[in-house]
Protein backbone atom coordinates (compact mmCIF):
# COMPACT_ATOMS: atom_id res chain seq x y z
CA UNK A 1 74.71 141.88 101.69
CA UNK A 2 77.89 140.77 100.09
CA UNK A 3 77.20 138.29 97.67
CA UNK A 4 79.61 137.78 94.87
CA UNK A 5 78.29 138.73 91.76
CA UNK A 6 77.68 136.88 88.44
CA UNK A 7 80.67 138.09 86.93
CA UNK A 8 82.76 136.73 90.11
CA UNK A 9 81.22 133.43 90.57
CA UNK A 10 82.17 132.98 86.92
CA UNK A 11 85.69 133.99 87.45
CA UNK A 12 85.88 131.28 90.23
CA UNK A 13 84.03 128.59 87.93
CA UNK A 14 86.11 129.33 85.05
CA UNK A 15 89.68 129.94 86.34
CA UNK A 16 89.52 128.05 90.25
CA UNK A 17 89.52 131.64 92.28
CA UNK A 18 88.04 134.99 92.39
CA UNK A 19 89.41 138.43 93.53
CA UNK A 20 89.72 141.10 95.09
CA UNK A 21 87.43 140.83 96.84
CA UNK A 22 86.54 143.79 99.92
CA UNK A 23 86.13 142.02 103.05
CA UNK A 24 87.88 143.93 105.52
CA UNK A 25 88.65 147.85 106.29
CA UNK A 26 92.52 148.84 106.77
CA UNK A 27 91.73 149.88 110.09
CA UNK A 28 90.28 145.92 110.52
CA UNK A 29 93.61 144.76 108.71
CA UNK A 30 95.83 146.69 111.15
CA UNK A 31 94.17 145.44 113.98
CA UNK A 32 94.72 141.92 113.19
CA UNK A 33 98.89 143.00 112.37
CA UNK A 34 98.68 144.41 115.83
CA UNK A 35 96.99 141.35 117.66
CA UNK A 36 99.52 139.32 115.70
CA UNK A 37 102.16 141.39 117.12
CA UNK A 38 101.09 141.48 120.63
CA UNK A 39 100.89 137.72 121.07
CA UNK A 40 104.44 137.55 119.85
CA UNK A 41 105.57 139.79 121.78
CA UNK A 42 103.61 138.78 125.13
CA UNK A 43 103.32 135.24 124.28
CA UNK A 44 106.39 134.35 122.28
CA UNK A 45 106.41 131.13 120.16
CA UNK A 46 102.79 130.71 120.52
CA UNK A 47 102.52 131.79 116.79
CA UNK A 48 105.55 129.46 115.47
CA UNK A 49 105.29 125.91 114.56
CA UNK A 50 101.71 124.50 115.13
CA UNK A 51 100.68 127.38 116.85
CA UNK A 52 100.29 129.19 113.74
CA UNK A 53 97.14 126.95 113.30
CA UNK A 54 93.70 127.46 114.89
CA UNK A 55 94.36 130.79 115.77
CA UNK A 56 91.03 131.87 115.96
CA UNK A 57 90.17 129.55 118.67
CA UNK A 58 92.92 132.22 121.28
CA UNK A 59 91.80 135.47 120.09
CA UNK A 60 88.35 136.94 120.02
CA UNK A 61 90.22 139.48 116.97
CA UNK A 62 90.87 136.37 114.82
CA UNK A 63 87.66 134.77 116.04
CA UNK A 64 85.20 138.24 114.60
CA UNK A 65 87.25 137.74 111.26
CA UNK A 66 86.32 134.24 110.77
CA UNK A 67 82.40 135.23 111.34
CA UNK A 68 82.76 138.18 109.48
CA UNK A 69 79.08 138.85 107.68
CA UNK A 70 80.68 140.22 104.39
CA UNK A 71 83.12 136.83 104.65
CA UNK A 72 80.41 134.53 104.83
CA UNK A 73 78.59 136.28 102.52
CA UNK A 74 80.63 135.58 99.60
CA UNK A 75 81.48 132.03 101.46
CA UNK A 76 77.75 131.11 100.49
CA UNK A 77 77.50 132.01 96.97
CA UNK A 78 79.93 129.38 96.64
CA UNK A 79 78.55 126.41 98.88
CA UNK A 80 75.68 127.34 100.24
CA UNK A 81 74.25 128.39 103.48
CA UNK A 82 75.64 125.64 106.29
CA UNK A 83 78.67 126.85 106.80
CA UNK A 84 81.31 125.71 109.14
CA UNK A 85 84.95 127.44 110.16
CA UNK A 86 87.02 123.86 110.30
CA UNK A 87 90.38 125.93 110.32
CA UNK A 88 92.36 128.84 110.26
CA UNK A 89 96.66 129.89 109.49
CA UNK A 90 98.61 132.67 109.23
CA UNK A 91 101.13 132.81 106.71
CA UNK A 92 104.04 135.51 107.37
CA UNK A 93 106.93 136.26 105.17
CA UNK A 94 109.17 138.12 107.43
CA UNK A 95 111.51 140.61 105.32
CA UNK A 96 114.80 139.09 104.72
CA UNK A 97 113.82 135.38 105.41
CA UNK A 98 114.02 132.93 102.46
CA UNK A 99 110.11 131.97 103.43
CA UNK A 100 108.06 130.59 100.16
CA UNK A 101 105.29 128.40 99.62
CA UNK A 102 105.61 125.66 96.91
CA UNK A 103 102.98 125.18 94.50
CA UNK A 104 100.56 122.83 95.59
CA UNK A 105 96.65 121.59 95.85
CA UNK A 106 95.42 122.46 98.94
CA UNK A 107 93.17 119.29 99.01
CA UNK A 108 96.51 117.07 98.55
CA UNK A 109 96.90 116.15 102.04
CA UNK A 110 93.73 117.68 103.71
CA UNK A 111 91.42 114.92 103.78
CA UNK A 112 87.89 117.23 103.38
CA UNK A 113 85.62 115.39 101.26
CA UNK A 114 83.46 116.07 99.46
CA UNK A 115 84.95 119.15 97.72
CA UNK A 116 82.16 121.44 98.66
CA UNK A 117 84.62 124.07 100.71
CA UNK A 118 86.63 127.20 100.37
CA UNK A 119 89.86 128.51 101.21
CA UNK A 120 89.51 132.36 102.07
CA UNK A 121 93.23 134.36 101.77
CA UNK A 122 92.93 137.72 103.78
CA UNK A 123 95.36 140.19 103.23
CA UNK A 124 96.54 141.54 106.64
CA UNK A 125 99.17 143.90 104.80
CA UNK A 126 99.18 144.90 100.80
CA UNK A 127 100.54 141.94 98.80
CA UNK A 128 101.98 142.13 95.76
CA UNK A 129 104.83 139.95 93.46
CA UNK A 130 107.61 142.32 95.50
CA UNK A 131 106.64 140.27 98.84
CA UNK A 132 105.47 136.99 97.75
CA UNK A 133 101.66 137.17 96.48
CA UNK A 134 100.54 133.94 95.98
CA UNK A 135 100.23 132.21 92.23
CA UNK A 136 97.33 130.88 90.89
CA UNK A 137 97.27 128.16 88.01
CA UNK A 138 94.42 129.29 86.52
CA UNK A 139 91.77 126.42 85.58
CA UNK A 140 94.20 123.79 87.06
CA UNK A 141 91.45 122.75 89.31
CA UNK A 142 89.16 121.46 86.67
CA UNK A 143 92.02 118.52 85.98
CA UNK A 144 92.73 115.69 88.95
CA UNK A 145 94.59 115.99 91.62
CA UNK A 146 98.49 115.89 90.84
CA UNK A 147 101.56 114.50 92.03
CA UNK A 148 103.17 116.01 94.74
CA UNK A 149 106.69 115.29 95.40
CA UNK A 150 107.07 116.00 99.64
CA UNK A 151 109.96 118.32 99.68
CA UNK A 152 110.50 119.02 103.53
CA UNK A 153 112.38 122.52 102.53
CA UNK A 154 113.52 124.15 105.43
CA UNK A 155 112.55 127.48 104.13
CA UNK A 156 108.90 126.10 102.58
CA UNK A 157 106.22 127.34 104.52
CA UNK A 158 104.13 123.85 103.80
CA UNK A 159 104.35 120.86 106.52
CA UNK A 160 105.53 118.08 104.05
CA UNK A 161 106.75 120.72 101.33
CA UNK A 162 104.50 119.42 99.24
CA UNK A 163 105.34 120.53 95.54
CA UNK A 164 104.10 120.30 91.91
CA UNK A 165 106.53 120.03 89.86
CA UNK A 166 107.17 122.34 86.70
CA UNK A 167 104.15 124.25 86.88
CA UNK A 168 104.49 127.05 84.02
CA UNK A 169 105.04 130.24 86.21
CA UNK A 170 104.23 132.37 82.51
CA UNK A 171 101.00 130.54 82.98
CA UNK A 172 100.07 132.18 86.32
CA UNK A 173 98.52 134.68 87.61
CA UNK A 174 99.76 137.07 90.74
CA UNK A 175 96.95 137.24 93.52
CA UNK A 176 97.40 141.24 94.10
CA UNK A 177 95.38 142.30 97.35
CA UNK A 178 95.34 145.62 99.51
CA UNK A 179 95.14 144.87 103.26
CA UNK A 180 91.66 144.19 103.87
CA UNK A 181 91.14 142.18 100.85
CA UNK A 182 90.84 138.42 100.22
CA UNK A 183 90.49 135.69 97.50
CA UNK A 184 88.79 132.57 98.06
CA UNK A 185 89.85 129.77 95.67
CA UNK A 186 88.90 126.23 95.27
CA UNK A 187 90.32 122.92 97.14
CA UNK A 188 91.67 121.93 93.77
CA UNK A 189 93.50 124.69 92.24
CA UNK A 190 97.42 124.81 92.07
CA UNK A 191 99.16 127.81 93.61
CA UNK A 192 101.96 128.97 95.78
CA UNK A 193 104.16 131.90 96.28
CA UNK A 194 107.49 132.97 96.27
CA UNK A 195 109.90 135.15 98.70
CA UNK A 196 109.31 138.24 100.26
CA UNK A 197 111.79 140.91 98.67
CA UNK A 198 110.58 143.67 100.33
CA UNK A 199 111.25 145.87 103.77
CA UNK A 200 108.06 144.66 105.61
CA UNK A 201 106.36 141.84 106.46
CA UNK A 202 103.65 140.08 104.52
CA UNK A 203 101.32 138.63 106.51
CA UNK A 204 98.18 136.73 105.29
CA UNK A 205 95.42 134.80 107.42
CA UNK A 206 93.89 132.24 106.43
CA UNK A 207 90.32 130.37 106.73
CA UNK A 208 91.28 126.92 105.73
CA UNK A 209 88.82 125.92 104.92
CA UNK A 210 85.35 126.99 105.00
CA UNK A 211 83.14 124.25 104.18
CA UNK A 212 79.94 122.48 103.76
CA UNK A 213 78.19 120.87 106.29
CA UNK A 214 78.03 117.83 103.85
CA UNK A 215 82.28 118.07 104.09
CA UNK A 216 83.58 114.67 106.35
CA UNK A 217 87.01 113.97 107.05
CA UNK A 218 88.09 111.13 105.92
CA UNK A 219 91.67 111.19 107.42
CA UNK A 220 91.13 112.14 110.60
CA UNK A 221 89.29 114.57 113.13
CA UNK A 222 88.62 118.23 112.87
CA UNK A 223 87.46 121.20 115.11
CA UNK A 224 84.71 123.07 113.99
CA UNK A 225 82.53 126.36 114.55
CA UNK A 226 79.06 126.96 113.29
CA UNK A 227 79.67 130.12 111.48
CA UNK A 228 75.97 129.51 109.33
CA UNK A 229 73.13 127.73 108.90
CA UNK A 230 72.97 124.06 110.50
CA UNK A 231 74.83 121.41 110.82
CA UNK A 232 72.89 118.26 110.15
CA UNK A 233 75.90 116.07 109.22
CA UNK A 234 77.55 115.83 112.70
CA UNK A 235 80.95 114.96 111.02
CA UNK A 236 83.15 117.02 113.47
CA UNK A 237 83.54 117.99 116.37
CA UNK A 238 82.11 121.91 117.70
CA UNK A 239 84.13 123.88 120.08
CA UNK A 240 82.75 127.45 121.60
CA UNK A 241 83.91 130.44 120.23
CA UNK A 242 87.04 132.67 122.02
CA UNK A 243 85.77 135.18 124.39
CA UNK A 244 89.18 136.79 125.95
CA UNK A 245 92.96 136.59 124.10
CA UNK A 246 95.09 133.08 125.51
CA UNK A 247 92.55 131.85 127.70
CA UNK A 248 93.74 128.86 128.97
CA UNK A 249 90.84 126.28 128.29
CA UNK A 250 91.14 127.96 125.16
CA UNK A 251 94.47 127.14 124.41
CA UNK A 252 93.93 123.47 125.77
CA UNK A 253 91.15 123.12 122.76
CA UNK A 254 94.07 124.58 120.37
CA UNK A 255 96.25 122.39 121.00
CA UNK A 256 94.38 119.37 121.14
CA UNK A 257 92.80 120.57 117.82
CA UNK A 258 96.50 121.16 116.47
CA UNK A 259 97.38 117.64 117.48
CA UNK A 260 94.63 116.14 115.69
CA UNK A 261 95.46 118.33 112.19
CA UNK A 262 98.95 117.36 112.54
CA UNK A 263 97.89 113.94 112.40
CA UNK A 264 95.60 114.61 109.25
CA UNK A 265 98.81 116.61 107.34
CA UNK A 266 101.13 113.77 107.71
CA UNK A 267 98.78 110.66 107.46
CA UNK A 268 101.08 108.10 105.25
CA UNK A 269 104.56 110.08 105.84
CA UNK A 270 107.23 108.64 107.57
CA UNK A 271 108.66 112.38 108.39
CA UNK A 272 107.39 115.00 110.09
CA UNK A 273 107.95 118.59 109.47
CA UNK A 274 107.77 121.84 111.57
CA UNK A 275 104.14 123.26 110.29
């Protein structure tokens, strides 16, 4: 069992996140880099855009991550048993690419309500400050949500470029991980990253979010997995679970579940950006 511990499920009352946490081997991290890499190479484009969304719904790989025991473990200390996978992301900083993510509130533009969910951060390769770890505003999520001002960056890796402005980077905290590690950290928090300076990629996937059964969405329509416990809301809608890499009724139920988050992410904009 891999509960967090007293000492962690303060850290992520008092300051809005908690790591490192273990949660995957290296061996488990390289095989994710090497699915990642196979699809692009096999498949290419399927990653870019949209299709860096709802991965785990095209690869079994993604798919055993996102129900990973130790995962959901630490997923329940924080909201309880009925758990459901409502989306997944990668995020990859390519080496030379001016890639970043703004500092933001994940619940901004997400439309999951009540805030009884979790945003899981796996490290696929080591991250550190050199490649763009992310940046946690520690306790920021105890305050109300802030302004954003919608950017549309080309280089931000966010749809609208959603950013908080003048967020005190001395009052931050680098989110250092090994591959194989993770942080979970609350709907509410504000955090971003900055540009990969190094040789290699950094890749991170993402469970965004794990959340309560209780959870609705109020701004649209999402695609869900029963990863534990029951769902006795009936909020969403439940899709199967992938059994082979780019099936095609697989990829159908990505898409359509793409179309339907893009939707959600730019409810009251006027523009619409690449993510």
């Amino acid at each position: 069992m891999s509960f967090l511990s007293p000492a962690q499920l303060k850290q992520y009352k008092d300051k809005g996140y908690v790591s490192p946490i273990d949660a995957l081997s290296k061996d488990e991290a390289l095989e994710i880099r090497e699915e990642i890499e196979l699809i692009e190479k096999k498949w290419p484009k399927e990653l870019e855009g949209l299709g860096r969304n709802y991965i785990h719904l095209i690869s079994p790989i993604f798919d055993k991550v996102s129900h990973n025991p130790k995962i959901l473990d630490a997923v329940e200390s924080i909201i309880g048993r009925d758990i459901l996978i409502c989306g997944t992301t990668l995020f990859i900083k390519n080496p030379n690419q001016k890639g970043f993510v703004s500092f933001h509130q994940d619940a901004k533009y997400i439309g999951l309500e009540p805030y009884n969910w979790v945003t899981a951060w796996i490290a696929v390769t080591d991250t550190n400050e050199e490649n763009g770890c992310m940046r946690m505003w520690s306790g920021s999520h105890k305050n109300e949500l802030k302004y954003h001002n919608q950017k549309f960056d080309e280089n931000n890796l966010l749809t609208r470029g959603q950013t908080v402005e003048n967020v005190p980077i001395k009052d931050t905290t680098p989110v250092i991980l090994k591959a194989g590690q993770m942080s979970l950290h609350h709907p509410t928090i504000v955090h971003g990253s900055g540009l990969n300076r190094s040789s290699d990629r950094r890749i991170g996937f993402v469970i965004q979010s794990y959340i309560g059964s209780n959870v609705n969405q109020v701004l649209g329509k999402m695609y869900v997995q029963q990863a534990r416990g029951k769902d006795n809301y009936s909020y969403h809608e439940h899709v199967s679970r992938a059994k082979d890499l780019m099936n095609k009724k697989d990829i159908v139920t990505r898409d359509k579940a793409n179309k339907e988050l893009s939707k959600i992410f730019y409810s009251g904009s006027n523009k619409i950006g690449k993510y």
